[in-house]
N, C-alpha and C. Protein backbone atom coordinates (compact mmCIF):
# COMPACT_ATOMS: atom_id res chain seq x y z
N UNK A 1 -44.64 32.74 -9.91
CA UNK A 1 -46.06 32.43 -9.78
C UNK A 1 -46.47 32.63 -8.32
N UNK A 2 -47.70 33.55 -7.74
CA UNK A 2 -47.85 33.42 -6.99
C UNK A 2 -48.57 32.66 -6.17
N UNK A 3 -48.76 32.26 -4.73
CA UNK A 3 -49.52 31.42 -4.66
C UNK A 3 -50.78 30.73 -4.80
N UNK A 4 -51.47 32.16 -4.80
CA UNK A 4 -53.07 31.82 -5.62
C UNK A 4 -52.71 31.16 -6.52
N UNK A 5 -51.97 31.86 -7.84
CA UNK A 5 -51.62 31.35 -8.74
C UNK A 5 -51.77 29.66 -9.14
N UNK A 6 -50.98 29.26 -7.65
CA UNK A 6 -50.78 27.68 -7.67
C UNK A 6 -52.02 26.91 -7.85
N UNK A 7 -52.10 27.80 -6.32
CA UNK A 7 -53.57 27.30 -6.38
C UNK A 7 -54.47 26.89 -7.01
N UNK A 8 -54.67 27.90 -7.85
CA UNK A 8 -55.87 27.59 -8.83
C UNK A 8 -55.29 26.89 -9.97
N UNK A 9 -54.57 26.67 -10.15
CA UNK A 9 -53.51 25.39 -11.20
C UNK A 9 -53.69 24.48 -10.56
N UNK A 10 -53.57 24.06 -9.15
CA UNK A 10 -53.95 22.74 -8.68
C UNK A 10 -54.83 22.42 -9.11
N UNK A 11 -56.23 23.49 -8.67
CA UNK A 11 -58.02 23.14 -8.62
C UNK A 11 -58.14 22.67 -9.95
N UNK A 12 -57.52 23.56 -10.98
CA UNK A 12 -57.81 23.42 -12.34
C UNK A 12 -57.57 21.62 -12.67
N UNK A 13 -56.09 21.00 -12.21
CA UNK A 13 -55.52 20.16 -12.38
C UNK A 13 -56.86 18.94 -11.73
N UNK A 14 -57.10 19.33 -10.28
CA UNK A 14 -57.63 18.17 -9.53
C UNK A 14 -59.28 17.72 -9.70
N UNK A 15 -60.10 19.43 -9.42
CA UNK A 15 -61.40 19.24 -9.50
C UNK A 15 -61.91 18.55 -11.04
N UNK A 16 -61.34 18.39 -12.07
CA UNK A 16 -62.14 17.33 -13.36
C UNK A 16 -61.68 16.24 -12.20
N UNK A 17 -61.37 15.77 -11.19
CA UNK A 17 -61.09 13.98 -11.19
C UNK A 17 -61.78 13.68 -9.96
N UNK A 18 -62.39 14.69 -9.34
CA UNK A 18 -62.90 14.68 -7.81
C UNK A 18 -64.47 14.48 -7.84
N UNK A 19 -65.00 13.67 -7.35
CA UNK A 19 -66.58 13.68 -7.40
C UNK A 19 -67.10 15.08 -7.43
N UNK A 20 -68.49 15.08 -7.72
CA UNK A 20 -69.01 16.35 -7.97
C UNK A 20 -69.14 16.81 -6.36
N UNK A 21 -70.20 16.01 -5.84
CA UNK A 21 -70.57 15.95 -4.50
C UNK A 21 -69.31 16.78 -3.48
N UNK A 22 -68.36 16.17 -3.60
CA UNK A 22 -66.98 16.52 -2.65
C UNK A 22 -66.19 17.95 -3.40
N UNK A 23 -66.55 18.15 -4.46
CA UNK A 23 -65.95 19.70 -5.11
C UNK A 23 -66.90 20.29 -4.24
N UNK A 24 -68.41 20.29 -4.22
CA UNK A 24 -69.12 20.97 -4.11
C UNK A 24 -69.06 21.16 -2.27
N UNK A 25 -68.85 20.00 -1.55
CA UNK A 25 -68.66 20.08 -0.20
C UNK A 25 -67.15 21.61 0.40
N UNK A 26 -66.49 21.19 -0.42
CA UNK A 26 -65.16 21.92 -0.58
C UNK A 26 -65.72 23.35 -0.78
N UNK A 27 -66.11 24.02 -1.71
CA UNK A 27 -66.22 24.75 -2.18
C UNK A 27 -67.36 25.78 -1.21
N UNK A 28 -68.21 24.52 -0.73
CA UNK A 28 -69.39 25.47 0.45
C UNK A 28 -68.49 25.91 1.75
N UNK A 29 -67.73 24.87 1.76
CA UNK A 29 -66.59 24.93 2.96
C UNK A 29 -65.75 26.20 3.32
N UNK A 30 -65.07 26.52 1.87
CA UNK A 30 -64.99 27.70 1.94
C UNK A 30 -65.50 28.93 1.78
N UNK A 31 -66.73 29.01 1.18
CA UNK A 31 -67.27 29.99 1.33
C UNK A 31 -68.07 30.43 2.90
N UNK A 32 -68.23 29.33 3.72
CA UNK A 32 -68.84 29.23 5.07
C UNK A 32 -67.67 30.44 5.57
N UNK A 33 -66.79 29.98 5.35
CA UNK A 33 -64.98 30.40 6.30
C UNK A 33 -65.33 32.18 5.58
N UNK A 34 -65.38 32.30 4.40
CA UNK A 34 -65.63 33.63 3.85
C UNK A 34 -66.19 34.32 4.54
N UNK A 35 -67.69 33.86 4.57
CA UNK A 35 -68.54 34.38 5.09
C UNK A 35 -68.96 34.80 6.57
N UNK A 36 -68.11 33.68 7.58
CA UNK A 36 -68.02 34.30 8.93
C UNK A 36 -67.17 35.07 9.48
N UNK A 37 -66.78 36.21 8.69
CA UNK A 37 -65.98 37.15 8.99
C UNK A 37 -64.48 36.76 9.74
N UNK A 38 -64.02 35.69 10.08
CA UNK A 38 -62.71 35.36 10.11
C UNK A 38 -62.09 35.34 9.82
N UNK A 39 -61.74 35.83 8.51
CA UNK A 39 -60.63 35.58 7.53
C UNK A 39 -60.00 37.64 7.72
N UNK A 40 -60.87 38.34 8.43
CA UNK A 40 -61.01 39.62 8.67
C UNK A 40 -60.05 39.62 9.98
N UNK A 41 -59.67 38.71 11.37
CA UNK A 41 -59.28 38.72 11.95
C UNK A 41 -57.74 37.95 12.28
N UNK A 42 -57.45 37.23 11.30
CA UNK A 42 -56.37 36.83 11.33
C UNK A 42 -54.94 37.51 10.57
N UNK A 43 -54.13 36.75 11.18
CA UNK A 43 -52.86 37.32 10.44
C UNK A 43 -52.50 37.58 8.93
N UNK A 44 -52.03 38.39 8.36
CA UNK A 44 -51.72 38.74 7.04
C UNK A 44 -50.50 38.72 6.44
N UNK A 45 -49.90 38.19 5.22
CA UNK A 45 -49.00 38.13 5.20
C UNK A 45 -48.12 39.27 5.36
N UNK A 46 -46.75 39.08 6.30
CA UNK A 46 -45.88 39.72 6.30
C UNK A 46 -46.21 40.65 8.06
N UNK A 47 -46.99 40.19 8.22
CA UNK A 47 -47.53 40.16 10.10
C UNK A 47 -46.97 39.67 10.77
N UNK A 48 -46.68 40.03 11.88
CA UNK A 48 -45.90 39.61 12.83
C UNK A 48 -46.51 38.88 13.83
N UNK A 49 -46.50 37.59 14.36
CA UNK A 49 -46.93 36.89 14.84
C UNK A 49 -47.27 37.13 16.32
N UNK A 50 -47.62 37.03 17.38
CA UNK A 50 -47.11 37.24 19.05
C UNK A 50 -46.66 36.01 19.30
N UNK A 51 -45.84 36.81 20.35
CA UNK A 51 -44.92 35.70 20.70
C UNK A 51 -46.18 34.07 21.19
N UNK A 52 -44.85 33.20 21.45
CA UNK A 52 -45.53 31.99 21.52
C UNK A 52 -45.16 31.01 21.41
N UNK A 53 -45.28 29.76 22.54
CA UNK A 53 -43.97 28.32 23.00
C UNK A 53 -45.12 27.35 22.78
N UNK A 54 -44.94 26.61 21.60
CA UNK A 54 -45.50 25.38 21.28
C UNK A 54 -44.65 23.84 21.21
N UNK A 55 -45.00 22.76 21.18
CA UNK A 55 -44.53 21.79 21.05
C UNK A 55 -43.99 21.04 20.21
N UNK A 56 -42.62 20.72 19.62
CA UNK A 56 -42.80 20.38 18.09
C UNK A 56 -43.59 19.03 18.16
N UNK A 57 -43.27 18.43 17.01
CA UNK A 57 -43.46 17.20 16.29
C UNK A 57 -42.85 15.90 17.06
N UNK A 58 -41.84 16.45 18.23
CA UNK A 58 -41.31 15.60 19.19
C UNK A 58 -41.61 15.47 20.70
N UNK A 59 -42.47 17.00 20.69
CA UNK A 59 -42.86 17.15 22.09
C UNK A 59 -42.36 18.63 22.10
N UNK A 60 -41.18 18.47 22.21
CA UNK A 60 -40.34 19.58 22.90
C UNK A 60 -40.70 21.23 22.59
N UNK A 61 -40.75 21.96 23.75
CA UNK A 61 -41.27 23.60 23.38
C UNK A 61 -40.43 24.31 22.45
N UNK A 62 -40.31 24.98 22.02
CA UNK A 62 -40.41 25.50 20.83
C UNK A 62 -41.19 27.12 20.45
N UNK A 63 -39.91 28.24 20.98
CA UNK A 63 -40.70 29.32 20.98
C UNK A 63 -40.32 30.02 19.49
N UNK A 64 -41.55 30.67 19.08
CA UNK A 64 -41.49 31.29 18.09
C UNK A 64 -40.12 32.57 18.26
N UNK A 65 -40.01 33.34 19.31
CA UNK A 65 -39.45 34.47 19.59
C UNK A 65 -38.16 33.75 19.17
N UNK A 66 -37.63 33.00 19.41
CA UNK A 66 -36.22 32.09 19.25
C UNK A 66 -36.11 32.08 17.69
N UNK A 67 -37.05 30.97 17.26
CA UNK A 67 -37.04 30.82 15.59
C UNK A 67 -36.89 32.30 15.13
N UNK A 68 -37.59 33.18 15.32
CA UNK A 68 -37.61 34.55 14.78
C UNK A 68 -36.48 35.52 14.76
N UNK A 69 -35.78 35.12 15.68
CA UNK A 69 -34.29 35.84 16.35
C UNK A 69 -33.64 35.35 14.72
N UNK A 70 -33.06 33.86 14.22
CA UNK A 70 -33.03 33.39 13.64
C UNK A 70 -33.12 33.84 11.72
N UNK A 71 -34.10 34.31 11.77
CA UNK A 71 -35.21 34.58 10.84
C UNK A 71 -36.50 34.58 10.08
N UNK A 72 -36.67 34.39 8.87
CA UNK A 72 -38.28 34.81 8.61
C UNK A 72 -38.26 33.02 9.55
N UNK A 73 -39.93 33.01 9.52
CA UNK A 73 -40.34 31.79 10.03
C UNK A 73 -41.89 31.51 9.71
N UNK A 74 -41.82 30.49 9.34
CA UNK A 74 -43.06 30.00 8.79
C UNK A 74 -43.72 28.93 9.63
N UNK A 75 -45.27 28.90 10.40
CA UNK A 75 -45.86 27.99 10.94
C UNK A 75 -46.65 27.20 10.35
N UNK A 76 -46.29 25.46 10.63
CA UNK A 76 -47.43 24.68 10.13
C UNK A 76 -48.32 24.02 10.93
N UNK A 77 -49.55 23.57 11.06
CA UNK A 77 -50.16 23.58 12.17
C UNK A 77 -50.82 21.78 10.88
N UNK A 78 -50.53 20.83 12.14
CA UNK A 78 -50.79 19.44 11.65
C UNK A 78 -51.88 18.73 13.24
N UNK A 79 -52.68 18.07 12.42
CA UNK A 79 -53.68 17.64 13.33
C UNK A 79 -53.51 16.30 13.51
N UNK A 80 -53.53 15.37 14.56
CA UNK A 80 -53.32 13.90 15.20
C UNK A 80 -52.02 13.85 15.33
N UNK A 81 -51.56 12.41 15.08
CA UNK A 81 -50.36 11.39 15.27
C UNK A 81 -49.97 10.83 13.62
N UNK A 82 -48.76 10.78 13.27
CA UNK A 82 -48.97 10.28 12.10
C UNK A 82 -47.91 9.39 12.39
């Protein structure tokens, strides 16, 4: 299954239980992202990233070029403190 795939098995699964209001917030949300041509400038799957030393989850740097030496590598990008 691919991941759209999932995807839309989630939506299918979640949006009957989600207020209307908040499907509908969601849904403008992404079409905003559609529509400002960004989705035109980013990476694609199977793209190669540029290099790049971020911080993990502990602090510590953390270069992509390293992980990659390694193999495939996948980035997740998490917002605050949890």
């Amino acid at each position: 299954m691919t991941l759209q795939e999932k995807l839309d098995a989630f939506e299918a699964r979640v949006a009957p239980k989600m207020p209307k209001e908040a499907l509908e917030v969601m849904h403008r949300a992404v079409e905003d992202v559609r529509g400002s041509g960004l989705l035109e400038t980013t990476l694609k799957v199977g793209d190669t990233a540029p290099d790049f030393t971020l911080p993990n989850d502990a602090g510590r740097p953390v270069s992509c070029r390293e992980l990659r030496a390694r193999g495939p590598l996948v980035v997740s990008f998490f917002r605050g403190r949890w």
